[in-house]
Protein backbone atom coordinates (compact mmCIF):
# COMPACT_ATOMS: atom_id res chain seq x y z
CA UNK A 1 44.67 6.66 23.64
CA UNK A 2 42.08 7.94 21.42
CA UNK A 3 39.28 10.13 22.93
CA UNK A 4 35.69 10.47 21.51
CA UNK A 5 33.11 13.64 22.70
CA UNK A 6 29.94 10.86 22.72
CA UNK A 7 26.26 10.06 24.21
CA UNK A 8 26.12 7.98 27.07
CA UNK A 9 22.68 7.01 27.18
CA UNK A 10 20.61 6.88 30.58
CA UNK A 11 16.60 7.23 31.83
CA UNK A 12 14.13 4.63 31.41
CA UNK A 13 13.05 2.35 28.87
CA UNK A 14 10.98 4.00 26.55
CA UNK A 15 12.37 7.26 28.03
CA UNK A 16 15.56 8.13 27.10
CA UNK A 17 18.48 10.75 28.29
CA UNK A 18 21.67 11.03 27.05
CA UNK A 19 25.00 12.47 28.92
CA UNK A 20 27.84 13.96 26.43
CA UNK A 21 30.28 12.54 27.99
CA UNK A 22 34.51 12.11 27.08
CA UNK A 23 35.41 8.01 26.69
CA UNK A 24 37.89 5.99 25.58
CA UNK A 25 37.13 4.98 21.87
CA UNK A 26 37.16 1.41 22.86
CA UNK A 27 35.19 1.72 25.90
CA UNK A 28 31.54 0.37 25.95
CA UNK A 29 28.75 2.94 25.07
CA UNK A 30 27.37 3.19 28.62
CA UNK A 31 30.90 2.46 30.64
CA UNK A 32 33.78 4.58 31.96
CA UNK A 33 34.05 7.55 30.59
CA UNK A 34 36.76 10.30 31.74
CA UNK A 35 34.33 13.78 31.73
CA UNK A 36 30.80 14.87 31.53
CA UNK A 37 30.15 17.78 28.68
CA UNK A 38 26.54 18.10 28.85
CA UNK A 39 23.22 16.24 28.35
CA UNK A 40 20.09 15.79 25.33
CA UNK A 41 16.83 15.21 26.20
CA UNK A 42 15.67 14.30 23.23
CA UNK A 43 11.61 14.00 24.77
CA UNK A 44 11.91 17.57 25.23
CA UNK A 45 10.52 19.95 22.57
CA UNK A 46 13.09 20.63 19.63
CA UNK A 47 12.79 24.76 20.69
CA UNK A 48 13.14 24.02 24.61
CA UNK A 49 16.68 25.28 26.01
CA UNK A 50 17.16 22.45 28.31
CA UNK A 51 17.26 19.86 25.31
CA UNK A 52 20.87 20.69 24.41
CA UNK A 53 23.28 21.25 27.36
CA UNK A 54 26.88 21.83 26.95
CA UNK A 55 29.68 23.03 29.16
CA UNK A 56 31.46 25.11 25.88
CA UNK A 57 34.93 25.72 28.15
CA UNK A 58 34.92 21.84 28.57
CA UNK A 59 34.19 21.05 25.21
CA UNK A 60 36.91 23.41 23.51
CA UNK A 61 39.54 22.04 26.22
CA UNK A 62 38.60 18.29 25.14
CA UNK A 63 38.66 19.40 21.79
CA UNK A 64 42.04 20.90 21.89
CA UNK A 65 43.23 17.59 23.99
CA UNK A 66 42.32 15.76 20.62
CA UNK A 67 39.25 14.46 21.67
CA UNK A 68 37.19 13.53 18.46
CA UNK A 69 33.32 14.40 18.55
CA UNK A 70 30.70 11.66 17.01
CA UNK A 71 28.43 12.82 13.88
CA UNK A 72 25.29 13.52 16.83
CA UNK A 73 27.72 15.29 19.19
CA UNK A 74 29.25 17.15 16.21
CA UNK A 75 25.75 18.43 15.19
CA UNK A 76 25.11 19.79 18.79
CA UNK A 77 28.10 21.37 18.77
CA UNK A 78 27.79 22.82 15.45
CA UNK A 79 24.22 24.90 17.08
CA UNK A 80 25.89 25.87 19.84
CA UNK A 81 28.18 27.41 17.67
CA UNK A 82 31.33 25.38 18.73
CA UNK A 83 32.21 23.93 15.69
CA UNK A 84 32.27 23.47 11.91
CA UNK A 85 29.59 20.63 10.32
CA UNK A 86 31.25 19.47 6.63
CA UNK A 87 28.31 19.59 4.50
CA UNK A 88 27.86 16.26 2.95
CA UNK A 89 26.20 16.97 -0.38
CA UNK A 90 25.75 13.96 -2.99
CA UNK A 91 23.65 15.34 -5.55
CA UNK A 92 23.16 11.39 -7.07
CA UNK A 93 21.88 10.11 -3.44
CA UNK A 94 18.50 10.36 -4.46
CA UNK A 95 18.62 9.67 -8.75
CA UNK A 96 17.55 6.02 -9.22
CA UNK A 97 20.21 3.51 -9.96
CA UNK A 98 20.92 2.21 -13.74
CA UNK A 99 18.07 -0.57 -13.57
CA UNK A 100 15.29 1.11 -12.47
CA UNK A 101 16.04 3.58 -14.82
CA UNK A 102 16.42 0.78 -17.48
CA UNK A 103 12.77 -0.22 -16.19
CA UNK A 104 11.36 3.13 -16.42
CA UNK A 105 11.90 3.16 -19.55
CA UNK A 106 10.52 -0.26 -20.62
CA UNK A 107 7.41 0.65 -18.83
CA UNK A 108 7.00 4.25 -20.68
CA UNK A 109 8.00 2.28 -24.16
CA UNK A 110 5.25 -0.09 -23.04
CA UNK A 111 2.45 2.69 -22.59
CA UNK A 112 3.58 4.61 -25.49
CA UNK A 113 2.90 1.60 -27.82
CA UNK A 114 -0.63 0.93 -25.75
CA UNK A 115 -0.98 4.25 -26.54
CA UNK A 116 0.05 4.27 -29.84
CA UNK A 117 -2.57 0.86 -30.37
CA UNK A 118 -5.40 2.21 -28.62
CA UNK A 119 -4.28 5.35 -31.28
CA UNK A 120 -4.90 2.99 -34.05
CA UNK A 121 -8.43 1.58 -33.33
């Protein structure tokens, strides 16, 4: 059985609050879950201490079970000091792919010969 360290999500519409809870991988987001680690507000301001709970003992015990935290849950953790956060760096996420730069460069050979025309005159 495969455990995941997840949200669980509760409150209101329009209102949300989220339990860390220990599931079942295939179990439904909101449905049994085995253990409650903690809770997010996440309407809370981002410098209150009540945003971010976590029971740490729980969380290292699930953790040593084999229990596998989700990317959110891993970034909590990660604050609290609990665990390690892989930096995902892509230095090419942001260039633009090879047709827009293929259009860029139309449109600056474009203005450099307006340029060049206008030049002329």
């Amino acid at each position: 059985m495969s455990l995941k360290i997840r949200l669980a999500r509760g409150g209101s519409k329009k209102r949300p609050y989220y339990h860390i809870v220990v599931a079942d991988a295939r179990a439904p987001r909101d449905g049994r879950f085995i253990a409650t680690l903690g809770s997010w507000n996440p309407m809370l301001a981002k410098d209150s201490e009540q945003r971010v709970v976590l029971d740490a003992e729980a969380v290292k015990d699930w953790i040593a079970k084999g229990a596998q935290p989700t990317d959110r849950v891993l970034r909590f953790m990660a604050e609290a000091g609990l665990a390690e956060r892989a930096t995902r760096s892509n230095p090419n996420k942001a260039k633009p792919g090879k047709r827009a730069q293929e259009r860029a460069a139309e449109r600056a050979q474009k203005a450099a010969d307006a340029a060049d025309a206008a030049a002329a005159e």
